[in-house]
C-alpha atoms as a PDB file:
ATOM      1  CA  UNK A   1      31.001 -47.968 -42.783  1.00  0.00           C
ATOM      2  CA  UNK A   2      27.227 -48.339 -41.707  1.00  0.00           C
ATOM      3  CA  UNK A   3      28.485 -48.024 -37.820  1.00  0.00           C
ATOM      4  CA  UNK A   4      30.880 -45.264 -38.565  1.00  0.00           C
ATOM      5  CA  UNK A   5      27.950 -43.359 -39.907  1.00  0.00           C
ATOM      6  CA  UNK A   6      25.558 -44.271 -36.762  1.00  0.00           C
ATOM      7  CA  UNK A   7      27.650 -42.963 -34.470  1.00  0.00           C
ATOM      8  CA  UNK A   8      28.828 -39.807 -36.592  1.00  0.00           C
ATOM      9  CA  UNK A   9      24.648 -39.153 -36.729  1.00  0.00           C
ATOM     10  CA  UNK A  10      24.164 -40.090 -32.539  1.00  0.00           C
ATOM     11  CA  UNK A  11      26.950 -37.757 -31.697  1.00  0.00           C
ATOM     12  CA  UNK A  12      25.458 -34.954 -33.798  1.00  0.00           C
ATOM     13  CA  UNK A  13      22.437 -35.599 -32.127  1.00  0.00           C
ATOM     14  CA  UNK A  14      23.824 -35.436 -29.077  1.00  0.00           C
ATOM     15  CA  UNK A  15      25.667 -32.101 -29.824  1.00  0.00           C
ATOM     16  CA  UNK A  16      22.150 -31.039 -31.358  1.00  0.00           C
ATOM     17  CA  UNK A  17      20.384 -31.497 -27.534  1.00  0.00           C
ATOM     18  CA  UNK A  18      23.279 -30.589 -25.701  1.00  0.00           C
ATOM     19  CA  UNK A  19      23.293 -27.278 -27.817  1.00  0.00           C
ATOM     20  CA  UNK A  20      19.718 -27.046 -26.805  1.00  0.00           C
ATOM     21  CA  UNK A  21      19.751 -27.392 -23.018  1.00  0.00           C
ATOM     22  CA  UNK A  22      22.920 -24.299 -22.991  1.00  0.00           C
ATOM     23  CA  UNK A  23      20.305 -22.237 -24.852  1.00  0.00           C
ATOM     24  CA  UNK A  24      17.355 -23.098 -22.697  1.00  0.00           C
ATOM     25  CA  UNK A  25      19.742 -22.377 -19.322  1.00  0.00           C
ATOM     26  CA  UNK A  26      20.895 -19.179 -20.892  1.00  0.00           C
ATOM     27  CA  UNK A  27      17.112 -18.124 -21.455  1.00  0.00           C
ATOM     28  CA  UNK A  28      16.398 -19.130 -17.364  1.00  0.00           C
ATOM     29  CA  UNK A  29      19.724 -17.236 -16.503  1.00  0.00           C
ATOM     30  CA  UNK A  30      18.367 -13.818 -18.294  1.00  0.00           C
ATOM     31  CA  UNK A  31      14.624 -14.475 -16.358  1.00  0.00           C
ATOM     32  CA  UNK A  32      16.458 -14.972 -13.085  1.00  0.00           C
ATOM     33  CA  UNK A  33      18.668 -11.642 -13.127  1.00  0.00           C
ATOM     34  CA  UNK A  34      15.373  -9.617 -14.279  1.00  0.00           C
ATOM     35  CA  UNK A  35      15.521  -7.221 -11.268  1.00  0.00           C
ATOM     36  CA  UNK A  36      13.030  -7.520  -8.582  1.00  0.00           C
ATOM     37  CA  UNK A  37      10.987  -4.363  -7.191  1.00  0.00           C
ATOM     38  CA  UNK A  38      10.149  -5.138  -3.597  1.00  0.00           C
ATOM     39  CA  UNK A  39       6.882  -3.384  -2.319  1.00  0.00           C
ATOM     40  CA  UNK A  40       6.319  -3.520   1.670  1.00  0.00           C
ATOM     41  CA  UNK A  41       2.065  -2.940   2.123  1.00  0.00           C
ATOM     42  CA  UNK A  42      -0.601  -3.218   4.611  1.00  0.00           C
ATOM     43  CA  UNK A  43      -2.947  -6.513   2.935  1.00  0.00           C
ATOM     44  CA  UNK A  44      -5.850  -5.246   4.707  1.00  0.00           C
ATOM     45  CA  UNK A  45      -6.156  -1.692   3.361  1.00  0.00           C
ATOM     46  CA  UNK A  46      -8.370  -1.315   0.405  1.00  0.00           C
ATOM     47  CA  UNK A  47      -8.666   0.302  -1.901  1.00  0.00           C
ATOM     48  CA  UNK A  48      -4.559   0.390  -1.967  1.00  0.00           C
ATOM     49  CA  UNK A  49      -3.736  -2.949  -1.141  1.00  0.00           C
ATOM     50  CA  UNK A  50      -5.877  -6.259  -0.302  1.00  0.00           C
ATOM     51  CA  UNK A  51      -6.435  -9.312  -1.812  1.00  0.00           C
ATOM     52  CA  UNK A  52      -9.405  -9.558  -4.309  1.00  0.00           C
ATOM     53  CA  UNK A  53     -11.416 -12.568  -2.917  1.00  0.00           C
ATOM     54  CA  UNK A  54     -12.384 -13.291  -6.769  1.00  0.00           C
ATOM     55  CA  UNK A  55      -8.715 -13.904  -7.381  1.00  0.00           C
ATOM     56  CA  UNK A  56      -7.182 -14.657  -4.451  1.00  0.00           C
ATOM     57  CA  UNK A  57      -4.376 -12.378  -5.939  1.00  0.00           C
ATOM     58  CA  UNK A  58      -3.378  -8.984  -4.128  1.00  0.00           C
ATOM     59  CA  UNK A  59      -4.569  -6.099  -5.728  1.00  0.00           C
ATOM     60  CA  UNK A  60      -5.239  -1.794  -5.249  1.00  0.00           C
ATOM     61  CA  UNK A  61      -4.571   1.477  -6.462  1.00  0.00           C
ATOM     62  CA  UNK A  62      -1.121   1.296  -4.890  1.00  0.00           C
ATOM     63  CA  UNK A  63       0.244  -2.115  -6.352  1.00  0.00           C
ATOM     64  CA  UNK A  64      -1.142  -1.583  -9.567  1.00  0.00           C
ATOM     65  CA  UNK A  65       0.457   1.865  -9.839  1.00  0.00           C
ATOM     66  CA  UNK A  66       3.471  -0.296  -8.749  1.00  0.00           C
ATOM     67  CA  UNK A  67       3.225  -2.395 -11.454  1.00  0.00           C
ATOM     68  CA  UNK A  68       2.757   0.480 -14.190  1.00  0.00           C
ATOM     69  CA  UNK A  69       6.486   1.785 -12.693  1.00  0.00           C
ATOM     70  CA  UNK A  70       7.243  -1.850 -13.251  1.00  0.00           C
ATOM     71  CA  UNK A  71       6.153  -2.685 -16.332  1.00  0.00           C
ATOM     72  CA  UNK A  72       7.763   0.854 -17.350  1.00  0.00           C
ATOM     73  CA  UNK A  73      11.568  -0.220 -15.815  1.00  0.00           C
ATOM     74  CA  UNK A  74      10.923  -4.027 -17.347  1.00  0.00           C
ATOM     75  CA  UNK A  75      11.338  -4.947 -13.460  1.00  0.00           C
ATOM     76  CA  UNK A  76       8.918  -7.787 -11.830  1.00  0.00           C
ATOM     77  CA  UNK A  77       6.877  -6.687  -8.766  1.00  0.00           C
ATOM     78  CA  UNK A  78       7.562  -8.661  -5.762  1.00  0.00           C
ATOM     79  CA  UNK A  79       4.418  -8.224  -3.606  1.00  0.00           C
ATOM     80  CA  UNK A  80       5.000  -8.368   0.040  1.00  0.00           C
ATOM     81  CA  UNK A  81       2.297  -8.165   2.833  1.00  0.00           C
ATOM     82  CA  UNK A  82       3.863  -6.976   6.464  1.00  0.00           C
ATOM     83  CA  UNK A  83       2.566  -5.965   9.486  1.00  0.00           C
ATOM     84  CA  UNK A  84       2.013  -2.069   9.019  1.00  0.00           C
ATOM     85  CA  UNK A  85       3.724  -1.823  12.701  1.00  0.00           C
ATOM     86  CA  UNK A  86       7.172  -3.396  11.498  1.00  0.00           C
ATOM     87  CA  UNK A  87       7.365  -1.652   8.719  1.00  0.00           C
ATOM     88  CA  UNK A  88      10.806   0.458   9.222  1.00  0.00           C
ATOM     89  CA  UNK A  89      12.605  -2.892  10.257  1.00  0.00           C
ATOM     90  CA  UNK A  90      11.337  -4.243   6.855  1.00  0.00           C
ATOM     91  CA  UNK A  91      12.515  -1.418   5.179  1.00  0.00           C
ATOM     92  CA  UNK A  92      16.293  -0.905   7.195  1.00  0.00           C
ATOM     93  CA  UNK A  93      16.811  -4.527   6.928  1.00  0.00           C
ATOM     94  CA  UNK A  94      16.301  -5.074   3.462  1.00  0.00           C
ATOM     95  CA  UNK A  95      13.465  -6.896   3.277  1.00  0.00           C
ATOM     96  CA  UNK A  96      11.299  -4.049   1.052  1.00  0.00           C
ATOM     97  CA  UNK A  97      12.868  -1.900  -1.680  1.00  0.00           C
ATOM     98  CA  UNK A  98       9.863   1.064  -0.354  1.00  0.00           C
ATOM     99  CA  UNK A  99       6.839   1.514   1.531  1.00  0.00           C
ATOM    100  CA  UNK A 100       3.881   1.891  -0.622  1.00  0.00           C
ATOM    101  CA  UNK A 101       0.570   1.691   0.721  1.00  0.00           C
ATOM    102  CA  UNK A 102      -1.454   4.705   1.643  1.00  0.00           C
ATOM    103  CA  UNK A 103       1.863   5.859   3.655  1.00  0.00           C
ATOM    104  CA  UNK A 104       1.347   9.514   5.392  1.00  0.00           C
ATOM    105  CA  UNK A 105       4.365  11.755   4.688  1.00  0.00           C
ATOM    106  CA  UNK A 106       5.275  12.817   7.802  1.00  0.00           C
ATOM    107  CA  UNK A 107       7.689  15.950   7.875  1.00  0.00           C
ATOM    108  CA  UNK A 108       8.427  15.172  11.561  1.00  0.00           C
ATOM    109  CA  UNK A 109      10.251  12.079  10.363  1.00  0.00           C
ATOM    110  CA  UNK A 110      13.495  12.195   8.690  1.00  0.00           C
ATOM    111  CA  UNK A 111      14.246   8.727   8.300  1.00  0.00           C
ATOM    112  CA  UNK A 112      13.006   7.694   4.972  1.00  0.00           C
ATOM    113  CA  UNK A 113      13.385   9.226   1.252  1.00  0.00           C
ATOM    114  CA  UNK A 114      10.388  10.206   0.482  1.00  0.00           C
ATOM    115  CA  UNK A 115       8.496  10.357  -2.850  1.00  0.00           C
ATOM    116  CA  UNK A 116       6.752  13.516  -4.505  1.00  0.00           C
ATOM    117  CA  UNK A 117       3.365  13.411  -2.490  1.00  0.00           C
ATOM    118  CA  UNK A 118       0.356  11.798  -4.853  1.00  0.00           C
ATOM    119  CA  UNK A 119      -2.454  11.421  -3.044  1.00  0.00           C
ATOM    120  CA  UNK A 120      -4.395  14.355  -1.145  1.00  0.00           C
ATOM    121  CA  UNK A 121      -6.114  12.414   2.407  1.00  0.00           C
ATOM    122  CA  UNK A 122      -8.023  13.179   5.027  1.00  0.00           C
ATOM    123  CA  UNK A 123      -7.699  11.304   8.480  1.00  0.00           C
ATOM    124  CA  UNK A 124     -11.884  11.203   9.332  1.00  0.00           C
ATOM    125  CA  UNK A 125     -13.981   8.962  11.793  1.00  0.00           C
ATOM    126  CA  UNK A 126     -16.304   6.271  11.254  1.00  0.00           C
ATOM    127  CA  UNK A 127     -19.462   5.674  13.456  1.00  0.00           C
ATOM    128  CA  UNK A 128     -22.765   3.153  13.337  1.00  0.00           C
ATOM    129  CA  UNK A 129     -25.134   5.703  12.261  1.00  0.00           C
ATOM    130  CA  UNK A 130     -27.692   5.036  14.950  1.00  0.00           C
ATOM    131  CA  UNK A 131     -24.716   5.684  17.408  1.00  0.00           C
ATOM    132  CA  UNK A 132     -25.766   9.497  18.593  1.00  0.00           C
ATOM    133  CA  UNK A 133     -22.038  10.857  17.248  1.00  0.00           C
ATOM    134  CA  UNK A 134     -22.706  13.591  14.824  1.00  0.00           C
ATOM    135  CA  UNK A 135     -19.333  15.650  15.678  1.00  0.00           C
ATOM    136  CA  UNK A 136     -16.405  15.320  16.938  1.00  0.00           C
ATOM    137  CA  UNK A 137     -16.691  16.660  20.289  1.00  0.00           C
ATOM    138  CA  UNK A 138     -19.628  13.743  20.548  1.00  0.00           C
ATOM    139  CA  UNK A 139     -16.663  11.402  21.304  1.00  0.00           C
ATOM    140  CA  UNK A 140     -15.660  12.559  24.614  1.00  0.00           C
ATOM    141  CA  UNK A 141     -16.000   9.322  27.433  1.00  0.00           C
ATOM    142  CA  UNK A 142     -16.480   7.006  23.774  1.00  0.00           C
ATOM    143  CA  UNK A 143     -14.031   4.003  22.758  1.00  0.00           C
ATOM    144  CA  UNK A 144     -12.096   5.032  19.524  1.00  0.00           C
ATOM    145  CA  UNK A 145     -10.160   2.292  17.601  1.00  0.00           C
ATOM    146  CA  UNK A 146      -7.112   2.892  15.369  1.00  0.00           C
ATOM    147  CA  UNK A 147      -4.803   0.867  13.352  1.00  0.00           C
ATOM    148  CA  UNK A 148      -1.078   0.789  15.214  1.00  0.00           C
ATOM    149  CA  UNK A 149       1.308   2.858  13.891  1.00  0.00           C
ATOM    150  CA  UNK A 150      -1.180   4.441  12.080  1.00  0.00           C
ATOM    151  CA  UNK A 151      -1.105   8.082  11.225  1.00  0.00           C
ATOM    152  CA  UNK A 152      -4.411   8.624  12.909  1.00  0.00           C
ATOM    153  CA  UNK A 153      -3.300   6.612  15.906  1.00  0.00           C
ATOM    154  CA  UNK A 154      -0.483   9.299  16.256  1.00  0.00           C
ATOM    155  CA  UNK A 155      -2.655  12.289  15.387  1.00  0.00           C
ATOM    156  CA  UNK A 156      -4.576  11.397  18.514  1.00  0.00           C
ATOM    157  CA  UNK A 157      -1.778  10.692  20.961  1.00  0.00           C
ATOM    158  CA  UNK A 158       0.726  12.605  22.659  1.00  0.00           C
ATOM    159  CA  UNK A 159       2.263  15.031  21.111  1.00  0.00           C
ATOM    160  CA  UNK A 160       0.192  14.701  18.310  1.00  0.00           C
ATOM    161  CA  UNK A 161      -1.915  17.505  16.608  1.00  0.00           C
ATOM    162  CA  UNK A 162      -5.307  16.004  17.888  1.00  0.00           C
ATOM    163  CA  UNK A 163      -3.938  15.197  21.351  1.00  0.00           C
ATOM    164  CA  UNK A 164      -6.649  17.178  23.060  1.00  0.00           C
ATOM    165  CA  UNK A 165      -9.094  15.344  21.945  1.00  0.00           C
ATOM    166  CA  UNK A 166      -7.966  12.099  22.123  1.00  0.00           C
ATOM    167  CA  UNK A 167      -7.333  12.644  25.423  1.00  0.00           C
ATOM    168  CA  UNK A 168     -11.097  13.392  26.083  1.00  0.00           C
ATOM    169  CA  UNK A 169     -11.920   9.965  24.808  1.00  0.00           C
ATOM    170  CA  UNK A 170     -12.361   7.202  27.595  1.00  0.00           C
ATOM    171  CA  UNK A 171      -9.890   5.079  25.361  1.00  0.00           C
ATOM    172  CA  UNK A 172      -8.225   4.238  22.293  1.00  0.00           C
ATOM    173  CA  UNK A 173      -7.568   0.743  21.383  1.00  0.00           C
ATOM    174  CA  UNK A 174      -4.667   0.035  18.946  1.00  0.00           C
ATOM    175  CA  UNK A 175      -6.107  -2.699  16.371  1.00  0.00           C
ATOM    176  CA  UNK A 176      -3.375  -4.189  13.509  1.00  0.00           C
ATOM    177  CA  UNK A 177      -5.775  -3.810  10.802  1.00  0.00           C
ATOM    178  CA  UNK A 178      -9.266  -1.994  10.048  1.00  0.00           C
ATOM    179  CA  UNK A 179     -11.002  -5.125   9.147  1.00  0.00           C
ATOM    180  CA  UNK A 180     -10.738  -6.164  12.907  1.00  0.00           C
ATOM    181  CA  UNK A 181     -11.193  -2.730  13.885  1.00  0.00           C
ATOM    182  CA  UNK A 182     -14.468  -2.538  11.873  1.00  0.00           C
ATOM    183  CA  UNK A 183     -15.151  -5.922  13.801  1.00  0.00           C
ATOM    184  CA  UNK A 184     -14.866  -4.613  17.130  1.00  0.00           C
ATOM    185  CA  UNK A 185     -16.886  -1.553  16.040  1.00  0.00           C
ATOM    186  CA  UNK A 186     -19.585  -4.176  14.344  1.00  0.00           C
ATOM    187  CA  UNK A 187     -19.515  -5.577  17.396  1.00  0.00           C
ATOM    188  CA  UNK A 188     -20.273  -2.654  19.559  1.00  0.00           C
ATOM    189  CA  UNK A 189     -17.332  -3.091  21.658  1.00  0.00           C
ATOM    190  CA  UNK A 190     -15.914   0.531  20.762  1.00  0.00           C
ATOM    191  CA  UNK A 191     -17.911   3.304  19.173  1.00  0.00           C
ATOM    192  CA  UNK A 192     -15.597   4.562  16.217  1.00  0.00           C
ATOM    193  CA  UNK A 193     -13.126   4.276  14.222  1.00  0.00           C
ATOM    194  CA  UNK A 194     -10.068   6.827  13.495  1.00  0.00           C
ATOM    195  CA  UNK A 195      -9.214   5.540   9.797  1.00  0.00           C
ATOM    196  CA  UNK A 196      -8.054   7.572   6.122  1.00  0.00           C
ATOM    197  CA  UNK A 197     -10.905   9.050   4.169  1.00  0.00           C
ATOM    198  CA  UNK A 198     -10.236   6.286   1.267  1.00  0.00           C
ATOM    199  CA  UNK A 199     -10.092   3.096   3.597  1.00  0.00           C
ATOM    200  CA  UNK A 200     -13.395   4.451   5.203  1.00  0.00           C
ATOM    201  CA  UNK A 201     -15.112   5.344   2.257  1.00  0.00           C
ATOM    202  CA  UNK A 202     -14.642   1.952   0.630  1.00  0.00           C
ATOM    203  CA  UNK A 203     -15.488  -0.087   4.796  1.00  0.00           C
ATOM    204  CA  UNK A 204     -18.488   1.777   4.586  1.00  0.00           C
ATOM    205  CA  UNK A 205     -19.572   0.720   0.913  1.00  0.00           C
ATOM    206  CA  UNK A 206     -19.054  -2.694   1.309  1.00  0.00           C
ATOM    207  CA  UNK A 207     -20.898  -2.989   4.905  1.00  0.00           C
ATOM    208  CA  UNK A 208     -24.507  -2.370   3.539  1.00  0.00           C
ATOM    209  CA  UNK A 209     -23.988   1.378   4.737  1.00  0.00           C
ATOM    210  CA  UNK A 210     -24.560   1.012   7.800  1.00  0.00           C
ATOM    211  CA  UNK A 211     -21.903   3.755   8.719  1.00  0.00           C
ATOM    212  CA  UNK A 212     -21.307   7.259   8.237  1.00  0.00           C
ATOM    213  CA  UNK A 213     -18.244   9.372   8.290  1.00  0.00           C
ATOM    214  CA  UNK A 214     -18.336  12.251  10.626  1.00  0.00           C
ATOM    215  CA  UNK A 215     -18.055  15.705   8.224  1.00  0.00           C
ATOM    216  CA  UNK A 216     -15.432  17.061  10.454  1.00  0.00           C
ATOM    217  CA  UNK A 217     -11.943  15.680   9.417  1.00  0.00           C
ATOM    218  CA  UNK A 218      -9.128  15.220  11.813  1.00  0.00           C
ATOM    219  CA  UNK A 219      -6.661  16.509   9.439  1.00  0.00           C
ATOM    220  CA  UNK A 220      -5.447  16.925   6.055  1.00  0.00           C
ATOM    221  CA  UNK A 221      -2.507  15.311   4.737  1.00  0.00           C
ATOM    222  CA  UNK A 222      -0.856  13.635   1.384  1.00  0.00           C
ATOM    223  CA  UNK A 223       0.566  10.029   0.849  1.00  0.00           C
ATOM    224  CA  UNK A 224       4.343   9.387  -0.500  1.00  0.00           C
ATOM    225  CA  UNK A 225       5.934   6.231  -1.099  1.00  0.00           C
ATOM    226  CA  UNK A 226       8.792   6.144   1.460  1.00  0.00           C
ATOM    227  CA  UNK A 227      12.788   4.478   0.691  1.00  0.00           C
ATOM    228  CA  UNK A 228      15.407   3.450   2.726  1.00  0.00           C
ATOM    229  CA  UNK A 229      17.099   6.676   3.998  1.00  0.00           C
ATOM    230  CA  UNK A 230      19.826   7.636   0.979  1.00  0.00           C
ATOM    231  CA  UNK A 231      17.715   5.473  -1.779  1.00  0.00           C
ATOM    232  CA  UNK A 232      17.985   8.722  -3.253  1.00  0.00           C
ATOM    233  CA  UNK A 233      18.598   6.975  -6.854  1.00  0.00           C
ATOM    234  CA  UNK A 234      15.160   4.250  -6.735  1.00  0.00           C
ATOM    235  CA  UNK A 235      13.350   7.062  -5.676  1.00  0.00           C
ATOM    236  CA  UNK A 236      13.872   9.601  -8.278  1.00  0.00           C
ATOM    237  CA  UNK A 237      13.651   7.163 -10.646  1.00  0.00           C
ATOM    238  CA  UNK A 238      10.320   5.845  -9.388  1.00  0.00           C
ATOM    239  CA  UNK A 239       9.117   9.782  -9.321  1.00  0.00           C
ATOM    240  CA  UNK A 240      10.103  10.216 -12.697  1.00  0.00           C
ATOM    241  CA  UNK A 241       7.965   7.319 -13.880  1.00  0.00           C
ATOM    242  CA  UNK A 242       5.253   8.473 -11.800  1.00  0.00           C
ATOM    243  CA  UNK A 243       5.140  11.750 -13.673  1.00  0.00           C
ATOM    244  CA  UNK A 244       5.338   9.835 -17.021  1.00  0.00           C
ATOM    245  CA  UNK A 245       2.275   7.621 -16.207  1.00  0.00           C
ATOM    246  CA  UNK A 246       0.191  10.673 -14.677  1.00  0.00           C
ATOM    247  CA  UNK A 247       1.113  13.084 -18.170  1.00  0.00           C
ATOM    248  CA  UNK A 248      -0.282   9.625 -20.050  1.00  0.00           C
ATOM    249  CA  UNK A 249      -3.501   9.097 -17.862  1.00  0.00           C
ATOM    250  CA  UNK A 250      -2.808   5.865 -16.006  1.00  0.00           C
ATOM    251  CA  UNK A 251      -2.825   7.518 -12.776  1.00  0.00           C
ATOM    252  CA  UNK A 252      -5.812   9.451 -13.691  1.00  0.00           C
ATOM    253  CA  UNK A 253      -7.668   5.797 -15.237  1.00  0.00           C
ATOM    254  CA  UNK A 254      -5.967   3.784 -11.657  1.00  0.00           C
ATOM    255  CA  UNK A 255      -8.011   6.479  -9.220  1.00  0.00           C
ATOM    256  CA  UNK A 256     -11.430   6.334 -10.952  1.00  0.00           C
ATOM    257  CA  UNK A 257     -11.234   2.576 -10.992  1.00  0.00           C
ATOM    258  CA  UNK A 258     -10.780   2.729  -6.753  1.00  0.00           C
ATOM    259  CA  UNK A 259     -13.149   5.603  -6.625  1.00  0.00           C
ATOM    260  CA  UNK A 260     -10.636   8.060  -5.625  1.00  0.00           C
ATOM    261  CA  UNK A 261     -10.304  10.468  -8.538  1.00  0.00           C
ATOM    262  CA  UNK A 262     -11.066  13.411  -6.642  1.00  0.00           C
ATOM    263  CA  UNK A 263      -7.529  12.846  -4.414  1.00  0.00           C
ATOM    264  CA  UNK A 264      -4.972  12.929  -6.412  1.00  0.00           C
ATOM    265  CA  UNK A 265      -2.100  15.394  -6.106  1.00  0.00           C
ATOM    266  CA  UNK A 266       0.818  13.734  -8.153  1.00  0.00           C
ATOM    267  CA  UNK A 267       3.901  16.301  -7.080  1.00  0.00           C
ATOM    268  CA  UNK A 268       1.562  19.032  -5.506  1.00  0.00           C
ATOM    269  CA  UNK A 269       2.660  20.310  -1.821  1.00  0.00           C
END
């Protein structure tokens, strides 16, 4: 009787843990079909994307905003870093869900969905401020670097609106981020860079200001957040959530906290 009631207790005990694990794998199951939100950005473009050297963790107005539209859709925020050049294969092949990174809207492009614009920029250009270049037309026979596949890298080629004067410039070098462009330009080996207002603006404050932005701009544009070409559905939902964060302030709290309050546009054209 004393055995029959041993093995009665082990094999409810057993029954007891095995009941356990199911529920513990049923738990990892739910975590594991949580839907992911893949965001393709430049890692060395503060203050939208970088990685905080406190934390080691990426960080910036654009991956936080990211994560509001995340934490909003109870999705988790896959972070990836790519090379700003390789961007559309990212995107085409799958690799990204969107671009979202201080990403000009271009209206001469037509293959990506694009978001409501949301951030009013400025494509400007930074100098050493004991360089002699006060304007614009002071860059004529002058080195200018520019990020590749950057906006103002195609603003100052061919067939771009500042293609006149780039063309007066004795050369532009094509750099894949600012921090080596700022490098070169530390370095004296070319005398300005062709960058956004809001990556120059934060370059300059963290290089003892020892920089200045010209005051004439190259041109005036807005950011979007750009899909795969007929993601029609992710990106109305992720403009709808955008309006719901900027009607409760987030957007609003995000820009002060990166020091660009005065740019934002959220659905303005």
């Amino acid at each position: 009787m004393k055995k029959l009631l041993v093995l009665v207790l082990s094999l409810a005990m057993v029954l007891s843990l095995s009941a356990c694990g199911n529920k513990e794998t049923k738990k990892s199951d739910s975590d594991s079909s949580k839907k992911k939100f893949t965001v393709g950005f430049d890692a060395e473009y503060p203050p939208y994307g970088y990685m905080d050297s406190d934390t080691g963790e990426y960080t910036g107005f654009d991956l936080e905003l990211a994560q509001a539209v995340c934490d909003m859709e109870g999705w988790e925020l896959v972070k990836t870093p790519i090379e700003w050049a390789s961007k559309d294969a990212e995107l085409n092949n799958g690799n990204i869900d969107c671009i979202w990174n201080g990403f000009t809207i271009n209206g001469k492009e037509d293959k990506y969905e694009w978001s409501d614009p949301y951030v009013n920029n400025q494509q400007v250009v930074v100098v050493a401020k004991n360089s002699g270049i006060t304007k614009l037309a002071d860059l004529k026979d002058k080195y200018v670097a520019a990020q590749s596949a950057s906006a103002a890298l195609q603003l100052l080629q061919k067939g771009g609106d500042q293609e006149k004067l780039g063309k007066t410039f004795k050369e532009i070098q094509e750099f894949p981020d600012y921090n080596t462009a700022f490098s070169e330009l530390e370095a004296g080996t070319v005398d300005a860079v062709a960058m956004d207002v809001g990556v120059a603006k934060y370059q300059v404050n963290n290089r003892n200001n020892n920089y200045v932005i010209l005051d004439e701009n190259l041109n005036s544009e807005q950011y979007g957040i750009g899909f795969k070409k007929g993601n029609t559905e992710l990106r109305d939902k992720v403009n709808a959530d955008l309006k719901k964060l900027y009607d409760e302030g987030k957007v609003d709290e995000l820009a002060k906290k990166y020091g660009i309050e005065d740019m934002i546009c959220l659905g303005d054209k």
